[in-house]
N, C-alpha and C. Protein backbone atom coordinates (compact mmCIF):
# COMPACT_ATOMS: atom_id res chain seq x y z
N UNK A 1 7.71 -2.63 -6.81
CA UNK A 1 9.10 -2.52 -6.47
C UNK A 1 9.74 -3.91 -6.54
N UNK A 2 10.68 -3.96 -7.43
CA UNK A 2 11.64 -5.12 -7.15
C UNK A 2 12.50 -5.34 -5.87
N UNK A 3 11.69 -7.03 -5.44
CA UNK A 3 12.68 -7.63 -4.53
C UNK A 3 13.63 -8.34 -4.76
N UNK A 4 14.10 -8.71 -3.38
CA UNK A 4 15.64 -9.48 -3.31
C UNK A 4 16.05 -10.38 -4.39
N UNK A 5 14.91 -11.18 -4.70
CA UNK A 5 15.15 -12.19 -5.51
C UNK A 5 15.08 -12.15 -6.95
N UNK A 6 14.18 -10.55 -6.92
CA UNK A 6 14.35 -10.23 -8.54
C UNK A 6 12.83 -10.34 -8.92
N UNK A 7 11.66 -10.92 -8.20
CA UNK A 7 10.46 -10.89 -8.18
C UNK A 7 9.77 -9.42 -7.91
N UNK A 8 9.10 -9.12 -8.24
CA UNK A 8 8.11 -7.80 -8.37
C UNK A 8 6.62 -8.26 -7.26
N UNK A 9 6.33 -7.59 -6.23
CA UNK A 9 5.19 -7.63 -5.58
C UNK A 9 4.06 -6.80 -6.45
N UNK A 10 3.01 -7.81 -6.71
CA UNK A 10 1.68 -7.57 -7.84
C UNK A 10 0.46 -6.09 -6.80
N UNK A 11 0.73 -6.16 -5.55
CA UNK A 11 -0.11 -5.24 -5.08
C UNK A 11 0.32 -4.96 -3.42
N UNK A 12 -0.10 -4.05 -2.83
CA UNK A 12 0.17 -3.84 -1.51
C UNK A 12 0.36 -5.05 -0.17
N UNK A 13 -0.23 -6.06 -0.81
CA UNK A 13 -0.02 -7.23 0.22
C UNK A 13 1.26 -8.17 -0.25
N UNK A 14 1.94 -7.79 -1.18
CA UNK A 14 3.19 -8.84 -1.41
C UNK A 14 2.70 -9.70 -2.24
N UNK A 15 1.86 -9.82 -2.79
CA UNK A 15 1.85 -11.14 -3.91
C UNK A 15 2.45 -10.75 -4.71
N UNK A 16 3.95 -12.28 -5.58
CA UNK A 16 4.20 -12.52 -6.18
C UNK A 16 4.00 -13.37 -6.96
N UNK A 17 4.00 -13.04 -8.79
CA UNK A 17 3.64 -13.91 -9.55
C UNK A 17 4.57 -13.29 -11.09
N UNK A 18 5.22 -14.33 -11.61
CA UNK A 18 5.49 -13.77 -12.76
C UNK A 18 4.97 -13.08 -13.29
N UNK A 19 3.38 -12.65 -13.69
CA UNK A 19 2.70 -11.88 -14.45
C UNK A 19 2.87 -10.69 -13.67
N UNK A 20 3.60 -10.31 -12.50
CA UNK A 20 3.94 -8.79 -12.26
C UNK A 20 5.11 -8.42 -12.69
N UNK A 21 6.04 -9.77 -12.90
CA UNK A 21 7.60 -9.38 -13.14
C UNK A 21 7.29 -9.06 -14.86
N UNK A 22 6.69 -9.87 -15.65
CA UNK A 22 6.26 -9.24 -16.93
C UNK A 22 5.82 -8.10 -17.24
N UNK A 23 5.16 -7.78 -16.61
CA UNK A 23 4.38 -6.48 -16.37
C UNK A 23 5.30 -5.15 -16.28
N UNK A 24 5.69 -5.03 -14.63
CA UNK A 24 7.13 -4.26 -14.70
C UNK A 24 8.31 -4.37 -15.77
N UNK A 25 8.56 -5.44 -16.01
CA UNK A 25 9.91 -5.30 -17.62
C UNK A 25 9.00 -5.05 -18.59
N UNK A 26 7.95 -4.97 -18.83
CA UNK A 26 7.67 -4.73 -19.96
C UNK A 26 7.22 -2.92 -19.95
N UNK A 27 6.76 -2.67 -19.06
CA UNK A 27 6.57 -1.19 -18.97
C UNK A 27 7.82 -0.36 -18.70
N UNK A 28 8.97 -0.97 -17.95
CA UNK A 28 10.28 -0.35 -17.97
C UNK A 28 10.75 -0.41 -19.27
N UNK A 29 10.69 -1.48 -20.38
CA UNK A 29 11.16 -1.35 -21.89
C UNK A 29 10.85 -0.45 -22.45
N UNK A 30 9.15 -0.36 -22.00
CA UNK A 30 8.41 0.59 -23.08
C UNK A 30 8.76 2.15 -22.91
N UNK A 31 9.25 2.07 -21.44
CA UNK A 31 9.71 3.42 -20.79
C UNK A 31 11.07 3.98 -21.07
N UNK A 32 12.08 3.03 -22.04
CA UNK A 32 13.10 2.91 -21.75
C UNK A 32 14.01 2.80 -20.63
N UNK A 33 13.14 2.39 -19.22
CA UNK A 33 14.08 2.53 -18.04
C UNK A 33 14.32 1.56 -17.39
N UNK A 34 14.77 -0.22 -18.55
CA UNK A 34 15.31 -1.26 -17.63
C UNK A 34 16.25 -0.59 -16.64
N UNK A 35 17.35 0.41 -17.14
CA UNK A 35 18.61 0.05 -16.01
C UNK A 35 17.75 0.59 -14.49
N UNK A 36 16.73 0.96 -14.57
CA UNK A 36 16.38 1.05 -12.88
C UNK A 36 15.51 -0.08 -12.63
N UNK A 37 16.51 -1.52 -13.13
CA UNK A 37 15.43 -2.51 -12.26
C UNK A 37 16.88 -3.31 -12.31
N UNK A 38 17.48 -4.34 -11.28
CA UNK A 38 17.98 -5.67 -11.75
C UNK A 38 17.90 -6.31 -13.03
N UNK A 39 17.99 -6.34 -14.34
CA UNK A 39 17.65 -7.00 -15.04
C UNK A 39 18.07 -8.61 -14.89
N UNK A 40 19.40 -8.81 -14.53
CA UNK A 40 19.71 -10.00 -14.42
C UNK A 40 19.13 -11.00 -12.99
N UNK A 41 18.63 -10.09 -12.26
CA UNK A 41 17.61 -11.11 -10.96
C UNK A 41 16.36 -11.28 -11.52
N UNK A 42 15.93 -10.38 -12.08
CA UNK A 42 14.64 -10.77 -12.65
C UNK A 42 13.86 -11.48 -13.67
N UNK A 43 15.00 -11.92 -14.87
CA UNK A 43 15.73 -12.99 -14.90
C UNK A 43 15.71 -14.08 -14.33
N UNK A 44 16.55 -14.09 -13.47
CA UNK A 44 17.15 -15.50 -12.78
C UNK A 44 15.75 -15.82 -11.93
N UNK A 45 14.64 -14.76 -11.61
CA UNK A 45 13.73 -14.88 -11.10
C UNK A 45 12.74 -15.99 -11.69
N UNK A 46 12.27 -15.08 -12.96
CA UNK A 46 11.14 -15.85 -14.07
C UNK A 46 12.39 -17.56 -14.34
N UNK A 47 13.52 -17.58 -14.25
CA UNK A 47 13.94 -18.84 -14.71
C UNK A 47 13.80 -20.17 -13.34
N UNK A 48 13.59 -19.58 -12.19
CA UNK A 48 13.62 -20.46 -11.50
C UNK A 48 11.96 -20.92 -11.23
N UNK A 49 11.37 -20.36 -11.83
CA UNK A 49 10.29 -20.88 -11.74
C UNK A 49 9.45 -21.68 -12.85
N UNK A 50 10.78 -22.11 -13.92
CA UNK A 50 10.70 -22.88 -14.93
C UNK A 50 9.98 -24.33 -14.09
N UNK A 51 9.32 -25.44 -14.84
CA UNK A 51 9.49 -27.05 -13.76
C UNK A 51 9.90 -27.59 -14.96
N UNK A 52 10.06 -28.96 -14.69
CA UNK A 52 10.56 -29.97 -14.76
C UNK A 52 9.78 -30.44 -16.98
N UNK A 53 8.59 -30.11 -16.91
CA UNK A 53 7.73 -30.09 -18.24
C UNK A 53 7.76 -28.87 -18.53
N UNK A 54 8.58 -28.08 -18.51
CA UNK A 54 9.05 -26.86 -19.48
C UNK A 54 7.78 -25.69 -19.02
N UNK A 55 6.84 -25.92 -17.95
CA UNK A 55 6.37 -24.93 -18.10
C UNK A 55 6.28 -23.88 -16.88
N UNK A 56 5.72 -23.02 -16.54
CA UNK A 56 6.47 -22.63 -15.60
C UNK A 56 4.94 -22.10 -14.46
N UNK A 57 5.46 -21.97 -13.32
CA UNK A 57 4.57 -21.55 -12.38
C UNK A 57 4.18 -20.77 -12.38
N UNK A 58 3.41 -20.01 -11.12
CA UNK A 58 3.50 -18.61 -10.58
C UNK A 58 4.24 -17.99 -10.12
N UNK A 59 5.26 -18.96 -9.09
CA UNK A 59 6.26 -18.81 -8.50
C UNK A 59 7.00 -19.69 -8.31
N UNK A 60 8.70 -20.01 -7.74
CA UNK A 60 9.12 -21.11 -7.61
C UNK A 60 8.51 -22.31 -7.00
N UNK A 61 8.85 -22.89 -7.71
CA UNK A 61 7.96 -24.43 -6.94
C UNK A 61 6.59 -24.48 -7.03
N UNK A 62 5.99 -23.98 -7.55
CA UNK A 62 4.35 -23.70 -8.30
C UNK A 62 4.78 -24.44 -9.57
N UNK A 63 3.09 -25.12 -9.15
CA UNK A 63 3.09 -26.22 -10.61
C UNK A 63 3.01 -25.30 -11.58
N UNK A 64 3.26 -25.82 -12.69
CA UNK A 64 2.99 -25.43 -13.74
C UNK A 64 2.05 -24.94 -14.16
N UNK A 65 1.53 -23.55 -14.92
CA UNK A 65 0.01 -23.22 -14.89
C UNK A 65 0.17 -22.61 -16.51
N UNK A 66 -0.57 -22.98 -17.21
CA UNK A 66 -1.22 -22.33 -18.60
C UNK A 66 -1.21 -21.02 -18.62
N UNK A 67 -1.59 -20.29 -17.46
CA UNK A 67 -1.92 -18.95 -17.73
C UNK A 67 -0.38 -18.12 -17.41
N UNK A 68 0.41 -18.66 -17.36
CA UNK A 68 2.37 -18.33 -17.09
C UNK A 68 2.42 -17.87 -18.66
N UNK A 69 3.32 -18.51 -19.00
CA UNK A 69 3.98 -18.53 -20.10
C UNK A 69 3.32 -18.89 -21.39
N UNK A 70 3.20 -20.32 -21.20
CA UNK A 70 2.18 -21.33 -22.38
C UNK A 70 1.05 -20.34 -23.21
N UNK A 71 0.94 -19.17 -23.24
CA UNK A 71 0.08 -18.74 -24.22
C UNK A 71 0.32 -18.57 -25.46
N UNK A 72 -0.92 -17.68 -26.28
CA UNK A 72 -0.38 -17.31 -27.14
C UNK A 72 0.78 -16.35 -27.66
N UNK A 73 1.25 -16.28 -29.00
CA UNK A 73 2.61 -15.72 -28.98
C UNK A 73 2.63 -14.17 -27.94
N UNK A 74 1.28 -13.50 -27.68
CA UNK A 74 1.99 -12.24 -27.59
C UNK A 74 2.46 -12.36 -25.90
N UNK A 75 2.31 -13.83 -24.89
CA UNK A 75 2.55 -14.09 -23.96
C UNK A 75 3.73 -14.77 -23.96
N UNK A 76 4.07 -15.70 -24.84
CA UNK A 76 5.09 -16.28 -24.66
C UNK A 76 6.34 -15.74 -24.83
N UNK A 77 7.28 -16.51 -23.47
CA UNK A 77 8.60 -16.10 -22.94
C UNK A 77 8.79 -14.41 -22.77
N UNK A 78 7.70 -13.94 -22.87
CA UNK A 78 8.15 -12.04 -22.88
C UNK A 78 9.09 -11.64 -22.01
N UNK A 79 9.58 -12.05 -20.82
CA UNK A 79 10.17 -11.25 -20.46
C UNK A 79 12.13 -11.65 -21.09
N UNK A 80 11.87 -13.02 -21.32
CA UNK A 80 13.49 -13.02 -22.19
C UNK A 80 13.05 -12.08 -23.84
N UNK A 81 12.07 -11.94 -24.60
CA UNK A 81 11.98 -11.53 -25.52
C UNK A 81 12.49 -10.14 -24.76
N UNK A 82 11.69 -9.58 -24.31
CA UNK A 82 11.89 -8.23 -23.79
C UNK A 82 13.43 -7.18 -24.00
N UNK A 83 13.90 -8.43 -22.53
CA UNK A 83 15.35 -8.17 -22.28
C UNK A 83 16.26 -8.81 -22.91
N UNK A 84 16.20 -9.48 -24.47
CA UNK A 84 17.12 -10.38 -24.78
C UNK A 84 17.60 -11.44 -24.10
N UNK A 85 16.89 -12.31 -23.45
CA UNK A 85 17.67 -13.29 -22.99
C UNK A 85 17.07 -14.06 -23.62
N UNK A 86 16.64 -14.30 -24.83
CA UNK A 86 15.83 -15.59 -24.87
C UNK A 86 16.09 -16.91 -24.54
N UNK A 87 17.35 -17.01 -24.84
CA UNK A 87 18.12 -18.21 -25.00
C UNK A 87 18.15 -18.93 -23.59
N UNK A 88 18.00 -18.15 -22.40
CA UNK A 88 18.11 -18.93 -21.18
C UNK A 88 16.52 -20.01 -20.84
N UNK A 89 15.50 -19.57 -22.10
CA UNK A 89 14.74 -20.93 -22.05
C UNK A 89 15.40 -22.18 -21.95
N UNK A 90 16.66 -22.39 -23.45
CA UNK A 90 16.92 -23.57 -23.84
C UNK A 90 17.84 -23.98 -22.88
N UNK A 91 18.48 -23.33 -22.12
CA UNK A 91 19.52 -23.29 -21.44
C UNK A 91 19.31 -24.05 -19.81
N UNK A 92 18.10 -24.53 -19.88
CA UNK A 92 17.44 -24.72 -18.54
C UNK A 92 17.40 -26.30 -18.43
């Protein structure tokens, strides 16, 4: 279920990590059923957890970790590929 901030909880105890917010947009695409999520918090979610060396955490303010974004292509930026935003990479 999407929270406040646009983050997705990964299992019954509340962990958040981008790789659930990927997860959820990408199975709502495949489902055709973004409009039952925020698209634009979830979003603004995966962007605030961009840092400072372009790469991005687990969560805000989480260093930077390899296993985020930085993979190979079929990992990288998915959830702006997804939802069309790509552009809010460069935009950061």
């Amino acid at each position: 279920m999407q929270q406040e901030d646009g983050s997705f909880f990964g299992d019954q105890w509340g962990e958040v990590d981008t790789r659930f917010s990927f997860c959820a947009v990408a199975t709502l695409a495949l489902l055709h059923r973004l409009n039952e999520v925020d698209v634009e918090k979830a979003t603004s979610f995966v962007v605030s957890c961009m840092n400072f060396d372009g790469g991005f955490g687990c969560r805000p303010g989480s260093e930077s970790h390899s296993g985020q974004v930085r993979q190979p292509p079929y990992r990288r930026t998915p959830n702006w590929q997804i939802i069309r935003k790509k552009s809010l990479w460069h935009d950061k």
